[in-house]
PDB file of N, CA and C in Angstrom:
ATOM      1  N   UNK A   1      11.674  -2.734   0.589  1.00  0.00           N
ATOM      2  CA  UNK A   1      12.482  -1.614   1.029  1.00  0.00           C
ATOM      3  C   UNK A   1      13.055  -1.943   2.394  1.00  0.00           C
ATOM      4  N   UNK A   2      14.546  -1.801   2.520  1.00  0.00           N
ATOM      5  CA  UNK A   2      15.364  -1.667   3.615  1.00  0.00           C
ATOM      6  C   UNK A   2      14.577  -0.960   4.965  1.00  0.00           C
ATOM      7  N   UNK A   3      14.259  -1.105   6.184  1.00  0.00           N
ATOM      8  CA  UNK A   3      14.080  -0.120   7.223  1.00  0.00           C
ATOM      9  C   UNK A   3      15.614   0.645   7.719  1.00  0.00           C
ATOM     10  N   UNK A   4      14.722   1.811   7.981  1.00  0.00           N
ATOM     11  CA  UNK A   4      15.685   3.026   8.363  1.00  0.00           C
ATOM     12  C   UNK A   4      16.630   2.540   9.687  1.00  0.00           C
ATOM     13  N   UNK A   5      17.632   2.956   9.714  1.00  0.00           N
ATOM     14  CA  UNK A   5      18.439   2.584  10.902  1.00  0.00           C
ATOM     15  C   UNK A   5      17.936   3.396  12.235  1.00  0.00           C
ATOM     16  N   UNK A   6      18.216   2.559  13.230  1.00  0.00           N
ATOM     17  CA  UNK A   6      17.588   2.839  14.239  1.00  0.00           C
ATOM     18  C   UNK A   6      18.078   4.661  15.162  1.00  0.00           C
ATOM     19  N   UNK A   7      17.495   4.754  15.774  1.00  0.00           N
ATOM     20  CA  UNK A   7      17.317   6.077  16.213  1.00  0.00           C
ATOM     21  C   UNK A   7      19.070   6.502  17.141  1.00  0.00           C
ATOM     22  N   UNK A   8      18.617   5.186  17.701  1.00  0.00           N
ATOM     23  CA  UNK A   8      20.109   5.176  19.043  1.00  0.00           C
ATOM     24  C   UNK A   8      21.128   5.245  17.774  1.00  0.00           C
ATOM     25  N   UNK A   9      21.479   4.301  16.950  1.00  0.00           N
ATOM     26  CA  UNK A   9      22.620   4.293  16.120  1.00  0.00           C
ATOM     27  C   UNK A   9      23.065   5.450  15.478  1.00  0.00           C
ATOM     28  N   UNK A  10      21.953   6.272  14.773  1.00  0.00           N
ATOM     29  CA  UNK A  10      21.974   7.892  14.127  1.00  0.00           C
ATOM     30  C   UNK A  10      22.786   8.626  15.436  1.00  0.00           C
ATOM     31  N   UNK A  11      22.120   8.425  16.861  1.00  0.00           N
ATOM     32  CA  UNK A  11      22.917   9.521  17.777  1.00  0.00           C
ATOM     33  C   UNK A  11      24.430   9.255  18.149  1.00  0.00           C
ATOM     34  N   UNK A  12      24.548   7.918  18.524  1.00  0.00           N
ATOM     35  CA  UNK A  12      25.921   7.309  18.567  1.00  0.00           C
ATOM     36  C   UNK A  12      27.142   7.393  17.287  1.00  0.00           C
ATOM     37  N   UNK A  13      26.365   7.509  16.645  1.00  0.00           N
ATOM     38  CA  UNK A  13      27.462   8.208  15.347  1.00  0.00           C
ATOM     39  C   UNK A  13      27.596   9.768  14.992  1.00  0.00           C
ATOM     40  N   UNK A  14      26.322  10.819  15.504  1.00  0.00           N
ATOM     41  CA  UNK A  14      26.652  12.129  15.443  1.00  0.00           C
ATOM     42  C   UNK A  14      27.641  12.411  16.653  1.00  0.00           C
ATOM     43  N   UNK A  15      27.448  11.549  17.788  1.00  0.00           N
ATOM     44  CA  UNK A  15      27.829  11.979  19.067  1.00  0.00           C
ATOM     45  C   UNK A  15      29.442  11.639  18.806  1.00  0.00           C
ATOM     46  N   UNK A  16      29.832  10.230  18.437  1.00  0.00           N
ATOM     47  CA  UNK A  16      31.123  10.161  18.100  1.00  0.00           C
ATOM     48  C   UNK A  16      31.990  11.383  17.319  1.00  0.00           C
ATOM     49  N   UNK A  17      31.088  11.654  16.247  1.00  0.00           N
ATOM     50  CA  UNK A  17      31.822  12.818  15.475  1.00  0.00           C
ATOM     51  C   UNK A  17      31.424  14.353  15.784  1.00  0.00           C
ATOM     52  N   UNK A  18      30.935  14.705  17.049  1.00  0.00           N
ATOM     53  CA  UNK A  18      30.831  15.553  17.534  1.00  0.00           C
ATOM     54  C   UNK A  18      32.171  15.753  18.452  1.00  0.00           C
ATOM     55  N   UNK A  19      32.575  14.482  19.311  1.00  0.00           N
ATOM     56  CA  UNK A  19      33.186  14.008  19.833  1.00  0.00           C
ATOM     57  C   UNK A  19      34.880  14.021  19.481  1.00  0.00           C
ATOM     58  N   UNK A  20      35.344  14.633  17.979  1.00  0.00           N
ATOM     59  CA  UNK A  20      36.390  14.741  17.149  1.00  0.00           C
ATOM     60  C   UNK A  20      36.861  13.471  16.523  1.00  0.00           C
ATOM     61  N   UNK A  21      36.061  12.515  16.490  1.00  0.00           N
ATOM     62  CA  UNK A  21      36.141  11.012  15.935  1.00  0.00           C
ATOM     63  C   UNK A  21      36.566  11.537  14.489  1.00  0.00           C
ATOM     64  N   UNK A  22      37.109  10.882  13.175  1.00  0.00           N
ATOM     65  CA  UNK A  22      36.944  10.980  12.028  1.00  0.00           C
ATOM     66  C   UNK A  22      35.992  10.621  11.408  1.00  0.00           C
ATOM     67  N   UNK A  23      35.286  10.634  10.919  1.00  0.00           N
ATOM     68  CA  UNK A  23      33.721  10.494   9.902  1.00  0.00           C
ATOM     69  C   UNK A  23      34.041   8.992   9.208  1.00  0.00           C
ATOM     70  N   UNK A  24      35.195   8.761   8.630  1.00  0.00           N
ATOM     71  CA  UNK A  24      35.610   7.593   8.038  1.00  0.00           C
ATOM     72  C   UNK A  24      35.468   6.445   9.262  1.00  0.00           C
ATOM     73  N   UNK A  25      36.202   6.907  10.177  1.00  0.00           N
ATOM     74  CA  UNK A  25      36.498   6.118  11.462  1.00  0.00           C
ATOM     75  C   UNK A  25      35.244   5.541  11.883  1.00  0.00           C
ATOM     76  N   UNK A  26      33.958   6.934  11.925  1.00  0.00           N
ATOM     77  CA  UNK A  26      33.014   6.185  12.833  1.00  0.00           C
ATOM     78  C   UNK A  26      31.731   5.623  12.023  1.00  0.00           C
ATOM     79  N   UNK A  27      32.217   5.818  10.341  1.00  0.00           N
ATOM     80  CA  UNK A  27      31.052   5.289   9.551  1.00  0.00           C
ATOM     81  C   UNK A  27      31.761   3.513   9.414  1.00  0.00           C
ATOM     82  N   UNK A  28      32.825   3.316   9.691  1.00  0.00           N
ATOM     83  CA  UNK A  28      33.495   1.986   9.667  1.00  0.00           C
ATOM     84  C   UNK A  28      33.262   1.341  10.754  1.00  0.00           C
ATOM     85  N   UNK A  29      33.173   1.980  11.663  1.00  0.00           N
ATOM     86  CA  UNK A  29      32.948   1.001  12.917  1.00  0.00           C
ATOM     87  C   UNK A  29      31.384   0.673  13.151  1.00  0.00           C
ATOM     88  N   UNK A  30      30.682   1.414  12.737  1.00  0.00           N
ATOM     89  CA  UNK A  30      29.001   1.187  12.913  1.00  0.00           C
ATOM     90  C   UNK A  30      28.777   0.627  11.360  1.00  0.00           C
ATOM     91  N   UNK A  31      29.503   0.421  10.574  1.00  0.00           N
ATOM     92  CA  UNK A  31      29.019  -0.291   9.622  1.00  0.00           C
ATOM     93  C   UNK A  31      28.012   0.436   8.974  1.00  0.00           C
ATOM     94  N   UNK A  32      28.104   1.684   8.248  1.00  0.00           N
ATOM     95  CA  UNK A  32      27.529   2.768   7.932  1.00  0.00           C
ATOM     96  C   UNK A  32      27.885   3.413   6.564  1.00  0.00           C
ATOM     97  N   UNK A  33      27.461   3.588   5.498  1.00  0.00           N
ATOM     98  CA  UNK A  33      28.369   4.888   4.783  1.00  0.00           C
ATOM     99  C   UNK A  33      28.007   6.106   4.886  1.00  0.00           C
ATOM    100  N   UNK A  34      29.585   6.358   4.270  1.00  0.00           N
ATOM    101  CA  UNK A  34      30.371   7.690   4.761  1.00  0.00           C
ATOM    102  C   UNK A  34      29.408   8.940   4.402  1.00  0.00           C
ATOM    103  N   UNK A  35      28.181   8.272   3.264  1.00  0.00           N
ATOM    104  CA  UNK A  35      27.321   9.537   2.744  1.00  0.00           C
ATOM    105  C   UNK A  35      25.999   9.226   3.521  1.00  0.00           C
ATOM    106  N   UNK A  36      26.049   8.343   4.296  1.00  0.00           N
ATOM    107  CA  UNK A  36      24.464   8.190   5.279  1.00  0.00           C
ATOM    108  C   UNK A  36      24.906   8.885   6.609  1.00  0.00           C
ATOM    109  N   UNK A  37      26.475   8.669   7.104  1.00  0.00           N
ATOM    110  CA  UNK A  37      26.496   9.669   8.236  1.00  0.00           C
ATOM    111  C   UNK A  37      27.118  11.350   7.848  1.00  0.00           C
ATOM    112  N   UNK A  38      26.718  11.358   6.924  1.00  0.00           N
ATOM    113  CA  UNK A  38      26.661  13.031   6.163  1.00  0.00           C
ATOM    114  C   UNK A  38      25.667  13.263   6.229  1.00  0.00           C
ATOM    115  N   UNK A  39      24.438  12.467   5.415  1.00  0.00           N
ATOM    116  CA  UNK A  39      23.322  12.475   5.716  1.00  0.00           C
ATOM    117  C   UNK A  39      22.524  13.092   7.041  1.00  0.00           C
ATOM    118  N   UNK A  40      22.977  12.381   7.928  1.00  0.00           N
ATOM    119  CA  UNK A  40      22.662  12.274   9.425  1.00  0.00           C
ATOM    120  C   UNK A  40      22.925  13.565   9.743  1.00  0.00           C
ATOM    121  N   UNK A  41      24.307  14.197   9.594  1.00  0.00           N
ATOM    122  CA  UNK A  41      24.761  15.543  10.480  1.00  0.00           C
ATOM    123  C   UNK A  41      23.902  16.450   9.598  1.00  0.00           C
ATOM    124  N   UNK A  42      24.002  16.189   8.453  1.00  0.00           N
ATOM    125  CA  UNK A  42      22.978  17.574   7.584  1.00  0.00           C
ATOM    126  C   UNK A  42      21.900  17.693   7.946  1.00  0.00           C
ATOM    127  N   UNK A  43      21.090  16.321   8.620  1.00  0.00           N
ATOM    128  CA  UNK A  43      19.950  16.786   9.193  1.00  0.00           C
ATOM    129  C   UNK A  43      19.350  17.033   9.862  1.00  0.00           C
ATOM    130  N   UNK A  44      20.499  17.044  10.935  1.00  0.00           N
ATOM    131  CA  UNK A  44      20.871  17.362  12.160  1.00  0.00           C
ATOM    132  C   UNK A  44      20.805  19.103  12.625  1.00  0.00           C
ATOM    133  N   UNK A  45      21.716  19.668  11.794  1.00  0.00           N
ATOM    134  CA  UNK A  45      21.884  21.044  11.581  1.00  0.00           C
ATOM    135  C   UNK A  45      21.169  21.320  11.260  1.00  0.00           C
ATOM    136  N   UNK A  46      20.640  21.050   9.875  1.00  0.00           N
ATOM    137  CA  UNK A  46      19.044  21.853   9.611  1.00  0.00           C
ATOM    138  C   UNK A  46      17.558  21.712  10.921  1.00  0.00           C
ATOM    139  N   UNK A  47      17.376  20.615  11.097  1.00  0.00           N
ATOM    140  CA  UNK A  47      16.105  20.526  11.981  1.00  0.00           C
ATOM    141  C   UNK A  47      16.478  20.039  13.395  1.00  0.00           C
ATOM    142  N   UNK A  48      17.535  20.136  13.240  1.00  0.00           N
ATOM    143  CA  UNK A  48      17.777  19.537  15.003  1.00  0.00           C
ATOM    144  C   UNK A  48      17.952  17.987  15.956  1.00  0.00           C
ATOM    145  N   UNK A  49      17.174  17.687  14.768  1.00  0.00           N
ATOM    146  CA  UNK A  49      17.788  15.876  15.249  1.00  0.00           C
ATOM    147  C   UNK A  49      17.879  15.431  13.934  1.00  0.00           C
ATOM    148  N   UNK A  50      17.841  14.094  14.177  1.00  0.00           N
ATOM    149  CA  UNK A  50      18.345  13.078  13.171  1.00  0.00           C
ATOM    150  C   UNK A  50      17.444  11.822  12.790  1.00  0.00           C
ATOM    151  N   UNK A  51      16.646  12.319  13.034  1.00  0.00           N
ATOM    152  CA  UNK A  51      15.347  11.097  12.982  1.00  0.00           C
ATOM    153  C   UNK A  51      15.105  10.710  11.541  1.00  0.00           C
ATOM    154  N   UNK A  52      14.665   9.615  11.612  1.00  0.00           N
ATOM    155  CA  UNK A  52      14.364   9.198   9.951  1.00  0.00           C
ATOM    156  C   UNK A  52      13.066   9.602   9.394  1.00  0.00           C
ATOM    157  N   UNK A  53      12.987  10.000   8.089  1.00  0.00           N
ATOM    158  CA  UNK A  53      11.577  10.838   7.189  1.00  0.00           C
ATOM    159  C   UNK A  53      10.890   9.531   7.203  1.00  0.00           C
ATOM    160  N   UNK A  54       9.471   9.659   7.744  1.00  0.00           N
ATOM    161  CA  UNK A  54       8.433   8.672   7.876  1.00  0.00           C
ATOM    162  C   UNK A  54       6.934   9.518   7.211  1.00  0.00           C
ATOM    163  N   UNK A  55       6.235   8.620   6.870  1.00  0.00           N
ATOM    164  CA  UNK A  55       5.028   9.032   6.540  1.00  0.00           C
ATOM    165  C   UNK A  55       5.052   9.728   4.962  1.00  0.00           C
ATOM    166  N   UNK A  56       5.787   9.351   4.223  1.00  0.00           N
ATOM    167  CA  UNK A  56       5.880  10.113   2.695  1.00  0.00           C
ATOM    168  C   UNK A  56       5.420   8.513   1.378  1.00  0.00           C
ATOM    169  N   UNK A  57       4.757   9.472   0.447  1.00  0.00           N
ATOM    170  CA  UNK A  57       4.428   8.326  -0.249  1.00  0.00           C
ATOM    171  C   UNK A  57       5.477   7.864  -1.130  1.00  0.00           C
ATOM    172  N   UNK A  58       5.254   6.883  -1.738  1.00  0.00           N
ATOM    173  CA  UNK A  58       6.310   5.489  -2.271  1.00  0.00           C
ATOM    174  C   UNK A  58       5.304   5.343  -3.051  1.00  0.00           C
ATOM    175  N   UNK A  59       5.541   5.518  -4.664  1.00  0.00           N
ATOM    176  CA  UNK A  59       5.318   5.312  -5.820  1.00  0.00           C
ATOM    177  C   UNK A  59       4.301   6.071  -6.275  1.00  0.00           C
ATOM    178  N   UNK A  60       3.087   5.738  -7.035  1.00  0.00           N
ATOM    179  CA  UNK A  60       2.419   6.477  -7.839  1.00  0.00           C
ATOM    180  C   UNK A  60       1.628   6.747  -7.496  1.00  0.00           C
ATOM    181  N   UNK A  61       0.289   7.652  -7.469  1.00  0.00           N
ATOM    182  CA  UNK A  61      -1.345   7.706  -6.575  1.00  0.00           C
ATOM    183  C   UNK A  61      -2.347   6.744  -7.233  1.00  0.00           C
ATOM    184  N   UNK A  62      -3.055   5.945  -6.445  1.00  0.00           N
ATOM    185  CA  UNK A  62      -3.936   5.396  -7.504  1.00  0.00           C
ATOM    186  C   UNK A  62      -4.756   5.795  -8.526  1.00  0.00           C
ATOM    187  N   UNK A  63      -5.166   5.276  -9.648  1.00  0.00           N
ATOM    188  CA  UNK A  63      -6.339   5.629 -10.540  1.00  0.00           C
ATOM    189  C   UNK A  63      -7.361   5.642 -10.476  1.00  0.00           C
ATOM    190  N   UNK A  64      -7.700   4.683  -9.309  1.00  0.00           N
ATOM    191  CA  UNK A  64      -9.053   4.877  -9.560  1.00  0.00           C
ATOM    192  C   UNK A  64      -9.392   4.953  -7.497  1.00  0.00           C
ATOM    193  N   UNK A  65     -10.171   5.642  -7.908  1.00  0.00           N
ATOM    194  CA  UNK A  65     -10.271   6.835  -6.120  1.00  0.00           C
ATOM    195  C   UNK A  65     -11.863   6.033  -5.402  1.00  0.00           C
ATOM    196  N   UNK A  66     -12.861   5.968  -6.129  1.00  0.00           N
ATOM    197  CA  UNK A  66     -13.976   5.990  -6.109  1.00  0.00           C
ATOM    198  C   UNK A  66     -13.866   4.153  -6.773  1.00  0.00           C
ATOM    199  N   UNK A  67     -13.855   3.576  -5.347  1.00  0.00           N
ATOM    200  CA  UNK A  67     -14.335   1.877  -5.590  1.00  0.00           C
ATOM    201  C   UNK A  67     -15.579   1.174  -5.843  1.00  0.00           C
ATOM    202  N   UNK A  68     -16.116   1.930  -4.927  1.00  0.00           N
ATOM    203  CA  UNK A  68     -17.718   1.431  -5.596  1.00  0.00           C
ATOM    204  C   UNK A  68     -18.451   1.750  -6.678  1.00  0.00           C
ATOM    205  N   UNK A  69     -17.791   3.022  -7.468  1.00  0.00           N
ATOM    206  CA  UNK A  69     -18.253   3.041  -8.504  1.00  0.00           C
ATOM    207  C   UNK A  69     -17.068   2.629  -9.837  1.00  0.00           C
ATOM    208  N   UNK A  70     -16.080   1.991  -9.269  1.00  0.00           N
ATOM    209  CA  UNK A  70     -15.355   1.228  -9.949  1.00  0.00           C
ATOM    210  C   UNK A  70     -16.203  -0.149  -9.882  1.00  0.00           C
ATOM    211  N   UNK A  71     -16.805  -0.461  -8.487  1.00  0.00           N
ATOM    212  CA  UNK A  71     -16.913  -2.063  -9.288  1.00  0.00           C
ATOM    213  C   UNK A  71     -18.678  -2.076  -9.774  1.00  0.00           C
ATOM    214  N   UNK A  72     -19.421  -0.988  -9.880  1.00  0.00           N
ATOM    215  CA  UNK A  72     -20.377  -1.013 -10.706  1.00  0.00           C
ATOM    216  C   UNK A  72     -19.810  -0.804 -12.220  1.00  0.00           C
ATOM    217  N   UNK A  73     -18.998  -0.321 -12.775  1.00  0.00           N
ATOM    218  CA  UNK A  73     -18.808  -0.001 -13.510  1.00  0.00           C
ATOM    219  C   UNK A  73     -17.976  -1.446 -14.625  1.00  0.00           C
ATOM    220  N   UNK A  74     -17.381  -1.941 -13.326  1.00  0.00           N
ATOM    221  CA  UNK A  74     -16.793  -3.889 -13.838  1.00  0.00           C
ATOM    222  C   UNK A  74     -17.975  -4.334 -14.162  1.00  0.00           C
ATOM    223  N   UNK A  75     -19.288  -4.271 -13.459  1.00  0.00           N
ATOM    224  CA  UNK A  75     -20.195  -5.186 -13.355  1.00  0.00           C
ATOM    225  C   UNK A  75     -20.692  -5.509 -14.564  1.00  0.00           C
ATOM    226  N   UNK A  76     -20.690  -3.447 -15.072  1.00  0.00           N
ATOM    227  CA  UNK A  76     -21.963  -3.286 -16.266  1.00  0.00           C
ATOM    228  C   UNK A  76     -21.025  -3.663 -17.773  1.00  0.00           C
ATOM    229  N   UNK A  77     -19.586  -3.848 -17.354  1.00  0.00           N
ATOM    230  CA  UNK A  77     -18.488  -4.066 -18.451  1.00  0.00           C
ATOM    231  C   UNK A  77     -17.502  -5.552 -18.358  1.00  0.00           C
ATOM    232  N   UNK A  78     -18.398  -6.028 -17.898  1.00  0.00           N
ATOM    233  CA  UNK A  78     -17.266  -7.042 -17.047  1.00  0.00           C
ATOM    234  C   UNK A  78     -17.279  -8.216 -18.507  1.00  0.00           C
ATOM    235  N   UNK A  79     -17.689  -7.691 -19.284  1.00  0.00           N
ATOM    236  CA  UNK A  79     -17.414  -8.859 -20.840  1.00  0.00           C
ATOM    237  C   UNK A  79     -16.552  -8.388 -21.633  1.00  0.00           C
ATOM    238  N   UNK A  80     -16.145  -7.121 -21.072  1.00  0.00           N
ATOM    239  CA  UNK A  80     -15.411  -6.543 -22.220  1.00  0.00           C
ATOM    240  C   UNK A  80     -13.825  -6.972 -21.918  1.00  0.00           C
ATOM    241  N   UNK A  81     -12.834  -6.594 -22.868  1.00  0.00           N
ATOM    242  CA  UNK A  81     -11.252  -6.899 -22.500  1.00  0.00           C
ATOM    243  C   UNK A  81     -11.025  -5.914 -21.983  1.00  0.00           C
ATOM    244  N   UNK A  82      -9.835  -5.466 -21.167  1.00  0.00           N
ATOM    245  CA  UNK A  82      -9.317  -4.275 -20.140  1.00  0.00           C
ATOM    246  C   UNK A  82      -8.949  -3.339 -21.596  1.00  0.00           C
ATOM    247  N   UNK A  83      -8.641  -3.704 -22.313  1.00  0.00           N
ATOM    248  CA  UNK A  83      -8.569  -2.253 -23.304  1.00  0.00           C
ATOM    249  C   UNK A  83      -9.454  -1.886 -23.426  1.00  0.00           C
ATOM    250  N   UNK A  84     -10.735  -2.680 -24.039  1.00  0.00           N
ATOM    251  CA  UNK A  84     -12.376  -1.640 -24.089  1.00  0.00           C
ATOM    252  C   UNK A  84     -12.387  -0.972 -23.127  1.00  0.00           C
ATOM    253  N   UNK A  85     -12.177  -1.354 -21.926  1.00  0.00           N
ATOM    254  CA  UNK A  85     -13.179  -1.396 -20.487  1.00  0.00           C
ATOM    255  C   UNK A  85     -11.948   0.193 -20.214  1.00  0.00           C
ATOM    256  N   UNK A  86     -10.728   0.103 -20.492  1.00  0.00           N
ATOM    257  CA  UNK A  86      -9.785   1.342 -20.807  1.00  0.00           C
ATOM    258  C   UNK A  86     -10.413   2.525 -21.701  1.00  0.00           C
ATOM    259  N   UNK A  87     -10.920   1.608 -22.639  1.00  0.00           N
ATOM    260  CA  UNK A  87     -11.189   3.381 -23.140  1.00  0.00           C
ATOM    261  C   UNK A  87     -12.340   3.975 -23.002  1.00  0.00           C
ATOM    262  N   UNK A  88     -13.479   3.578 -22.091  1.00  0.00           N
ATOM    263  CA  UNK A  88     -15.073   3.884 -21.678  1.00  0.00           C
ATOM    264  C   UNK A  88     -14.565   4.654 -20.365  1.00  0.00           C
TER     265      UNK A  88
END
């Protein structure tokens, strides 16, 4: 995954188009698109800055929660194929 663009760059592009810049104008010159500095002002207005969403999960929760009694459980099955060992 890409990292989020930096903090200064988000303000330098609201500030330009606060500024009466065109949106086209200043997503071209920062090398930006036109729907990431939409992005930016929408979230701007709603919460007040423009900071990037950190701390949210990315993909699925694990299955199995409880490791140590995952790997007793390899120990006492550990001959079987992952389908047996799937359906116990």
């Amino acid at each position: 995954m890409s990292a989020p663009y930096s903090e200064d760059l988000r303000q330098k592009a609201i500030a330009a188009v606060e500024r009466g810049e065109r949106k086209s104008d200043v997503s071209r010159m920062l090398n930006i698109s036109r729907n990431t500095l939409d992005l930016w002002l929408k979230r701007k207005e709603q919460t007040g800055n423009c900071q990037a969403i950190t701390h949210y999960q990315q993909g699925n929760r694990h299955k199995i929660t409880d490791w140590q009694k995952f790997r007793e459980f390899a120990k006492q099955h550990g001959g079987k194929t992952q389908g047996q060992m799937a359906l116990l």
